[in-house]
Protein backbone atom coordinates (compact mmCIF):
# COMPACT_ATOMS: atom_id res chain seq x y z
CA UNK A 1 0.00 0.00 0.00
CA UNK A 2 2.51 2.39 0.85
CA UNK A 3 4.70 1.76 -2.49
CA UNK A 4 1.62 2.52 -4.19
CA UNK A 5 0.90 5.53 -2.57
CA UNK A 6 4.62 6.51 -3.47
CA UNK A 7 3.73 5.64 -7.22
CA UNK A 8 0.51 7.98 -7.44
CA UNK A 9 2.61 10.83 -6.66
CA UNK A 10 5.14 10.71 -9.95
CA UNK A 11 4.32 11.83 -13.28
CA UNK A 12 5.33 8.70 -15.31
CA UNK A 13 6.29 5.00 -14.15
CA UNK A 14 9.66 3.31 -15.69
CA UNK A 15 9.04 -0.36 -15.18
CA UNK A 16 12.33 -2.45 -15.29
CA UNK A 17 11.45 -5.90 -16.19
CA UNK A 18 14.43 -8.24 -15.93
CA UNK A 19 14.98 -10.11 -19.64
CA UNK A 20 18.45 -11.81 -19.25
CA UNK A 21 19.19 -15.26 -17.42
CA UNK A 22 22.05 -15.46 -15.04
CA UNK A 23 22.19 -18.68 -12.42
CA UNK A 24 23.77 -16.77 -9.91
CA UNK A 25 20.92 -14.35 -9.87
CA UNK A 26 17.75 -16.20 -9.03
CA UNK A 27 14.78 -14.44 -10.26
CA UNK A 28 11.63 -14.39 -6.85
CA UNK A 29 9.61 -16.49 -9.24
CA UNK A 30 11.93 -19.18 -9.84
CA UNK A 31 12.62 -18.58 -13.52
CA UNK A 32 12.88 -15.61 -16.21
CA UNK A 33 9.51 -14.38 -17.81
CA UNK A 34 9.22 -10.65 -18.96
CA UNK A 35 5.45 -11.40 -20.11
CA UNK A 36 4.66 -12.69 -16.60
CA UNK A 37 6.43 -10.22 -14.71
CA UNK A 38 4.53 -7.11 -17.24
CA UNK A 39 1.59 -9.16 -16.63
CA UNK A 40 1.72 -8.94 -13.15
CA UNK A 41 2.53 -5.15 -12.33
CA UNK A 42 0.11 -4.28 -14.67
CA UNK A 43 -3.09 -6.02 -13.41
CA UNK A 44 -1.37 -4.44 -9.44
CA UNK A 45 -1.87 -1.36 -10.83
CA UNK A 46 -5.19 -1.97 -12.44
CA UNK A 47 -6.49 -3.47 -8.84
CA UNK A 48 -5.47 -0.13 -7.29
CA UNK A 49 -7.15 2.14 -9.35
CA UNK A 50 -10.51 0.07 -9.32
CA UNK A 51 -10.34 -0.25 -5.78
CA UNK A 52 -10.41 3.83 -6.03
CA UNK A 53 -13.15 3.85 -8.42
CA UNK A 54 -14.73 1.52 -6.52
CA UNK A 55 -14.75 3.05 -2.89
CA UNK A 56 -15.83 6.47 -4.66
CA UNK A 57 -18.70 4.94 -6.64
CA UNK A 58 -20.28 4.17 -3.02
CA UNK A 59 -20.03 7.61 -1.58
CA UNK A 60 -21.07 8.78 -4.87
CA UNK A 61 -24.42 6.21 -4.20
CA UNK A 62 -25.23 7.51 -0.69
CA UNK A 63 -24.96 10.99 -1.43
CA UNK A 64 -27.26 11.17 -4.39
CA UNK A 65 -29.93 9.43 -2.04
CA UNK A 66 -30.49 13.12 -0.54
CA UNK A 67 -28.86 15.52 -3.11
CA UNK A 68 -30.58 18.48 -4.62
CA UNK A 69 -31.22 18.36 -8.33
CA UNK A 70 -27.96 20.44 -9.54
CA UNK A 71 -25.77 18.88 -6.93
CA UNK A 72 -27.51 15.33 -8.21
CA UNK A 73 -26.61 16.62 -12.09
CA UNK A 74 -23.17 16.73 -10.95
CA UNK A 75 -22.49 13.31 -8.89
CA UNK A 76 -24.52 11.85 -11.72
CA UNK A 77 -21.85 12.79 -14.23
CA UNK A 78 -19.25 11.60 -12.19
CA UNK A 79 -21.00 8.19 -11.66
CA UNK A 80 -21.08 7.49 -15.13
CA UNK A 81 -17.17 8.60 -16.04
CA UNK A 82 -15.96 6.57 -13.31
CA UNK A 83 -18.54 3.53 -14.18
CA UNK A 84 -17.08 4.24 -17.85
CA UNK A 85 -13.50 3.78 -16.77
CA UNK A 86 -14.00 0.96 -14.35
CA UNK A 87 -15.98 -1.10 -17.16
CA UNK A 88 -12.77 -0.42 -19.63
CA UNK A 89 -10.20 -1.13 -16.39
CA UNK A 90 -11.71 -4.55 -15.61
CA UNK A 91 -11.62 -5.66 -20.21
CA UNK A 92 -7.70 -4.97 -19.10
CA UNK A 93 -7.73 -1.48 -20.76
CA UNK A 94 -5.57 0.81 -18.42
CA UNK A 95 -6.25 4.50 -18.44
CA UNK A 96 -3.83 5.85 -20.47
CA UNK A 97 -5.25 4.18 -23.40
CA UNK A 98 -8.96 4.99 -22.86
CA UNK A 99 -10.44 7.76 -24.95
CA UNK A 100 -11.06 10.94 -22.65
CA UNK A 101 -11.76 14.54 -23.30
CA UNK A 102 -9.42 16.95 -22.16
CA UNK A 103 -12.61 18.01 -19.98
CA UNK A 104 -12.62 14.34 -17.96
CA UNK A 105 -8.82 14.04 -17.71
CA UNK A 106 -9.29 17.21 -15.89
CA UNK A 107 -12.24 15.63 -13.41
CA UNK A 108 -9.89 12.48 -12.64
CA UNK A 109 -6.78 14.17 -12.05
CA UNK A 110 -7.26 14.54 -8.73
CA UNK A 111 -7.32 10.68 -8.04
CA UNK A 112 -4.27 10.29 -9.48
CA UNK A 113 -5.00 6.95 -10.93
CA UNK A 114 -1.54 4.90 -11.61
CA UNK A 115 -2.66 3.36 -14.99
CA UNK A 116 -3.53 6.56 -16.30
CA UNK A 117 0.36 7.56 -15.52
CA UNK A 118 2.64 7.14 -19.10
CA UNK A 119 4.75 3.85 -18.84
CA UNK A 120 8.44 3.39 -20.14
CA UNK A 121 8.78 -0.58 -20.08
CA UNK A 122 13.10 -1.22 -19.87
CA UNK A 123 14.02 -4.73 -20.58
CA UNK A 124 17.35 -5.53 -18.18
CA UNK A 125 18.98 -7.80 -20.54
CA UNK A 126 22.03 -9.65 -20.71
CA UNK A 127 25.23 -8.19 -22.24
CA UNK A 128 24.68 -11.39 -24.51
CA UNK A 129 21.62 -9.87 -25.78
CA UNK A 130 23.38 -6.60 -26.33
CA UNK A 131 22.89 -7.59 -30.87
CA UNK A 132 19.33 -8.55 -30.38
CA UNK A 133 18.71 -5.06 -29.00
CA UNK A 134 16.79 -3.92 -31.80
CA UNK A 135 14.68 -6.98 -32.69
CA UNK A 136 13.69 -7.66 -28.78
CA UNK A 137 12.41 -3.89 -28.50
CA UNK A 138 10.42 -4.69 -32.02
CA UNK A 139 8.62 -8.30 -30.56
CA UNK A 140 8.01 -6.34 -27.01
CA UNK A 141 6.70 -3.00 -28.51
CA UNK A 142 4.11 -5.34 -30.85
CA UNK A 143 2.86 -6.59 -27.52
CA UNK A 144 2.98 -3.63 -25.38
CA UNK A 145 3.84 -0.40 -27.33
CA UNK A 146 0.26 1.77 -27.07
CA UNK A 147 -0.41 5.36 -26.83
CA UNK A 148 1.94 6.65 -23.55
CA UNK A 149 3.25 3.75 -23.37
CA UNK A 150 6.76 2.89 -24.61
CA UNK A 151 9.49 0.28 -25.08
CA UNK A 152 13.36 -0.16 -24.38
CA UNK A 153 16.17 -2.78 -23.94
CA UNK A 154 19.10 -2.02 -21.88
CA UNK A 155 21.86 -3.97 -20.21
CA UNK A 156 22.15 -2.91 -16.97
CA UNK A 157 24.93 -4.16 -15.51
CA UNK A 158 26.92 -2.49 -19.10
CA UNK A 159 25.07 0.79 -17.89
CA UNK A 160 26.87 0.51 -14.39
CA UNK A 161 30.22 0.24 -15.87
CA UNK A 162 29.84 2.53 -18.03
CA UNK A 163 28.84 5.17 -15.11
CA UNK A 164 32.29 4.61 -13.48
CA UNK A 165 34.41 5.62 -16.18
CA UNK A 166 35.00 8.69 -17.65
CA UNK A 167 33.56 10.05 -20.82
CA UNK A 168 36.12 9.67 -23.45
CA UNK A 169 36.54 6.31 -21.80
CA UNK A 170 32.62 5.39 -21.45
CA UNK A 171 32.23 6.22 -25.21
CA UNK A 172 35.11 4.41 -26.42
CA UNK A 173 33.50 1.27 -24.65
CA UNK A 174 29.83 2.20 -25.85
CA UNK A 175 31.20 2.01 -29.46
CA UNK A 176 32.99 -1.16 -28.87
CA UNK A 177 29.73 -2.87 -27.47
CA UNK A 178 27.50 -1.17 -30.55
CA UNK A 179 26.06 1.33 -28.51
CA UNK A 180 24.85 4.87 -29.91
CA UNK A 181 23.66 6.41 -27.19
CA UNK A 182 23.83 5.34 -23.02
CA UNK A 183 20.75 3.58 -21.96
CA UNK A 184 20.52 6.68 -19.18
CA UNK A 185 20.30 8.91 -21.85
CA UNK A 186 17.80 6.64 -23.88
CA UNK A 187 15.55 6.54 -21.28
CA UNK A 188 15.59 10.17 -20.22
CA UNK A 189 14.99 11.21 -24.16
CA UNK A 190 12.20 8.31 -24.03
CA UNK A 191 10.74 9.98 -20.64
CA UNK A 192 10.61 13.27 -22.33
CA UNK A 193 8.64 12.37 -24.79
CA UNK A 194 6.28 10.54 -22.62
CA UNK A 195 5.43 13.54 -20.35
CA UNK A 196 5.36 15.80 -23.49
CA UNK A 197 8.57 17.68 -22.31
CA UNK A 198 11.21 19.80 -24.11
CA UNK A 199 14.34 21.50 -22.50
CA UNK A 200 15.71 24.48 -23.99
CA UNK A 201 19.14 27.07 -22.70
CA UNK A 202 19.84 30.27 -21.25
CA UNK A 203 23.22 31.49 -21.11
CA UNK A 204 24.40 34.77 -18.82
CA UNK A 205 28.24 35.26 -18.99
CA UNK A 206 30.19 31.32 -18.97
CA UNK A 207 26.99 30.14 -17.59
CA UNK A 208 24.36 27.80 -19.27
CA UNK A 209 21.44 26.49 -17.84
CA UNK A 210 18.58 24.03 -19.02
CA UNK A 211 14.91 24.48 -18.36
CA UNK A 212 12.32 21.91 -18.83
CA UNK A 213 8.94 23.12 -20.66
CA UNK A 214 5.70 21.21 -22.37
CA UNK A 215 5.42 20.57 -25.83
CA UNK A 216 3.92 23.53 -27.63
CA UNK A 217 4.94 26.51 -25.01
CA UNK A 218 5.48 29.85 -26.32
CA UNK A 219 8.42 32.27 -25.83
CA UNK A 220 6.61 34.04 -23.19
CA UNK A 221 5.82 31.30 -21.40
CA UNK A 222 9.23 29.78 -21.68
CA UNK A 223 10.45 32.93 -20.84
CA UNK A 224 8.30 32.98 -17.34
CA UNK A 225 10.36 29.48 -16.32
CA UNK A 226 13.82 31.78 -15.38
CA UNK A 227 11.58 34.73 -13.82
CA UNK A 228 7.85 35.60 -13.84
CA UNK A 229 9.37 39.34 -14.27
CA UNK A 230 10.91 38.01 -17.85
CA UNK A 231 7.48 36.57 -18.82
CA UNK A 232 5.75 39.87 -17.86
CA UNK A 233 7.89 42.12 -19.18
CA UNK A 234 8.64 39.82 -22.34
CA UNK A 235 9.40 41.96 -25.32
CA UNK A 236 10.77 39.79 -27.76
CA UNK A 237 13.25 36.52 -27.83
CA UNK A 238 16.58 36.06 -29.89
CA UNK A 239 16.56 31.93 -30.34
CA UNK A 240 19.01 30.07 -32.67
CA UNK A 241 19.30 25.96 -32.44
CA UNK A 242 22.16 24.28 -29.76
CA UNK A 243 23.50 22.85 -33.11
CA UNK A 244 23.65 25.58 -34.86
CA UNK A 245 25.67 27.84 -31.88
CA UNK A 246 28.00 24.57 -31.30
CA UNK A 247 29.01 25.30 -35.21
CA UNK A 248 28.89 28.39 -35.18
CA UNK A 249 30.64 29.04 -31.84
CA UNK A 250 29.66 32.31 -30.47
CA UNK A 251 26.05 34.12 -30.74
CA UNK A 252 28.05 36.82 -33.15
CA UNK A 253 29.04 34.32 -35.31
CA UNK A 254 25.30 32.88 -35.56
CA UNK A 255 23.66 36.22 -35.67
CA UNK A 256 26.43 37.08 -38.83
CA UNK A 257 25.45 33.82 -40.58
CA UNK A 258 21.89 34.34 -39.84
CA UNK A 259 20.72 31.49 -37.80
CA UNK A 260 20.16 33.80 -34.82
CA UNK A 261 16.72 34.97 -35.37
CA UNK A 262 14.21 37.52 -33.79
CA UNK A 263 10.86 35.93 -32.31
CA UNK A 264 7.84 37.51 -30.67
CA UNK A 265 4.87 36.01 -27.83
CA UNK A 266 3.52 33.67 -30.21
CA UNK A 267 6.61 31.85 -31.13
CA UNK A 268 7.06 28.00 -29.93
CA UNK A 269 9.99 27.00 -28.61
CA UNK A 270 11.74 23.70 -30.14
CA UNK A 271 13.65 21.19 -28.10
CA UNK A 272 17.07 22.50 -27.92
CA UNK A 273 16.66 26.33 -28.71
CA UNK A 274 19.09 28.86 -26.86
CA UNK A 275 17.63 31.42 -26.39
CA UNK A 276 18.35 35.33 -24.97
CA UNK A 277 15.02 36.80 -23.72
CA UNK A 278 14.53 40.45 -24.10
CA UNK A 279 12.28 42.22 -21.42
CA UNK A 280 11.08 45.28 -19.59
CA UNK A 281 9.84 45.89 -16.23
C-alpha cells in the first residue's frame, strides 16, 4: 500500500522488467519471464485504481440518495465517467489508453490513478543480448507499445560500468559494445517524450542552464520558467538551435550567418533552442 501511494505521486512509471538469465541471480519467481512479470505489475496497478473507483462509486451512491437536483446533475456525471473507466479497467484497458476529453482528464486528475500515468517498459537484458537489442524492442513494442506507453532494452549491468568511467573512456567502450547512445540517456529522451517535455538554454556570462517546458509553449511562457518578471515584461526573444551555436561558436558568429533569429509572444519553442530573452519591467 505504501509503495503505491509513493507511485501515485510521480508523473510517469519506468518499469524495469528483468529479460536476461544469469544462475547466480535467481529471479523471486523461480525462472525468467518478462510477459509474466509485465503481466503482473500491470493487473497491481489496475487493482489499485478500481479499488479507487470503486470506494468512490459508493459515496457517490449515498450521497445522491439526498442531493438536490444540480448537486444530483453533478455526482450523476461523475458516476457514469468513473462507471465508464471501471468497465474499460476490468476488459484490461488501463487509463492511459482509454479515450477521454481533455474536460474528464481534468475531473480524474485529482485521483491520481496509476494506470492513467505514461509507462516506459526497460528490458534488463544480458550483455549477450546486447545484438538482439533492436529486434527484442520490435517483438516487445508489438505486444505492449500503445499510446503513452513505450518500449526499451538495456543492459544494466553495461550501464553501471559505463557510469564509473570517464567520458572519453565510457564512449570508447559504448562504441565497442554497438552502442549509440547510453541507456541513461535513452531513457531520459524516451521519458521526455512521454510527459510531453522539451528542454531548452539560457546562457548569462560562462553560464548555461537548461529548463524543462511542455510541448507547444510559447516564448513568453518559456520565458516565465527563469523569472515571472521576464514573462511579464517579455518583449521579444533572440533563439538560434544548440547545433547551430555549437558550429557556429559564439552568438556573433550565428547572428552574422543568420541562424540567430528575432521571435515575438507567439513563437514556440523547439527542443534545444538557446535562447536570450529580451524584457522590460
Amino acid at each position: 500500500g505504501q509503495f503505491l501511494a509513493h507511485l501515485s505521486k510521480v508523473d510517469a512509471l519506468a518499469h524495469v522488467v528483468r529479460a536476461f538469465e544469469d544462475e547466480r541471480v535467481p529471479h523471486v519467481e523461480g525462472s525468467v519471464d518478462p510477459d509474466r512479470d509485465i503481466g503482473a505489475m500491470n493487473l497491481e496497478l489496475a487493482f489499485s485504481d478500481l479499488g479507487i473507483i470503486e470506494r468512490r462509486l459508493e459515496r457517490l451512491k449515498d450521497s445522491l440518495k439526498g442531493a438536490r437536483q444540480q448537486e444530483r446533475d453533478t455526482l450523476l456525471k461523475e458516476q457514469n465517467l468513473l462507471s465508464r473507466l471501471k468497465t474499460s479497467l476490468e476488459g484490461d484497458v488501463p487509463l492511459r489508453e482509454q479515450e477521454l476529453s481533455e474536460q474528464e482528464h481534468k475531473e480524474i486528475e485529482n485521483f491520481q490513478f496509476l494506470t492513467a500515468k505514461p509507462m516506459l517498459l526497460l528490458l534488463n537484458i544480458g550483455e549477450n543480448q546486447i545484438p538482439q537489442t533492436g529486434p527484442l524492442e520490435s517483438e516487445f513494442g508489438n505486444r505492449y507499445k500503445r499510446r503513452n506507453c513505450e518500449v526499451a532494452a538495456l543492459c544494466g549491468q553495461i550501464e553501471m560500468e559505463l557510469a564509473q568511467l570517464s567520458d572519453d573512456d565510457a564512449r570508447e567502450f559504448r562504441d565497442s559494445m554497438g552502442l549509440s547512445e547510453s541507456g541513461l540517456d535513452r531513457a531520459i529522451r524516451l521519458s521526455y517524450s512521454l510527459l510531453g517535455l522539451i528542454s531548452f538554454f539560457t546562457t548569462a556570462s560562462d553560464e548555461v542552464k537548461a529548463w524543462t517546458i511542455r510541448h507547444n509553449t510559447t516564448a513568453q511562457k518559456a520565458a516565465g520558467k527563469v523569472h515571472t518578471d521576464m514573462e511579464r515584461g517579455f518583449i521579444r526573444a533572440e533563439v538560434v538551435g544548440f547545433d547551430d551555436l555549437v558550429r557556429c561558436g559564439t552568438m556573433a558568429e550565428a547572428r552574422k550567418q543568420g541562424v540567430l533569429h528575432l521571435e515575438g509572444k507567439t513563437y514556440i519553442v523547439q527542443d534545444g533552442d538557446v535562447v536570450t530573452v529580451l524584457f522590460n519591467v
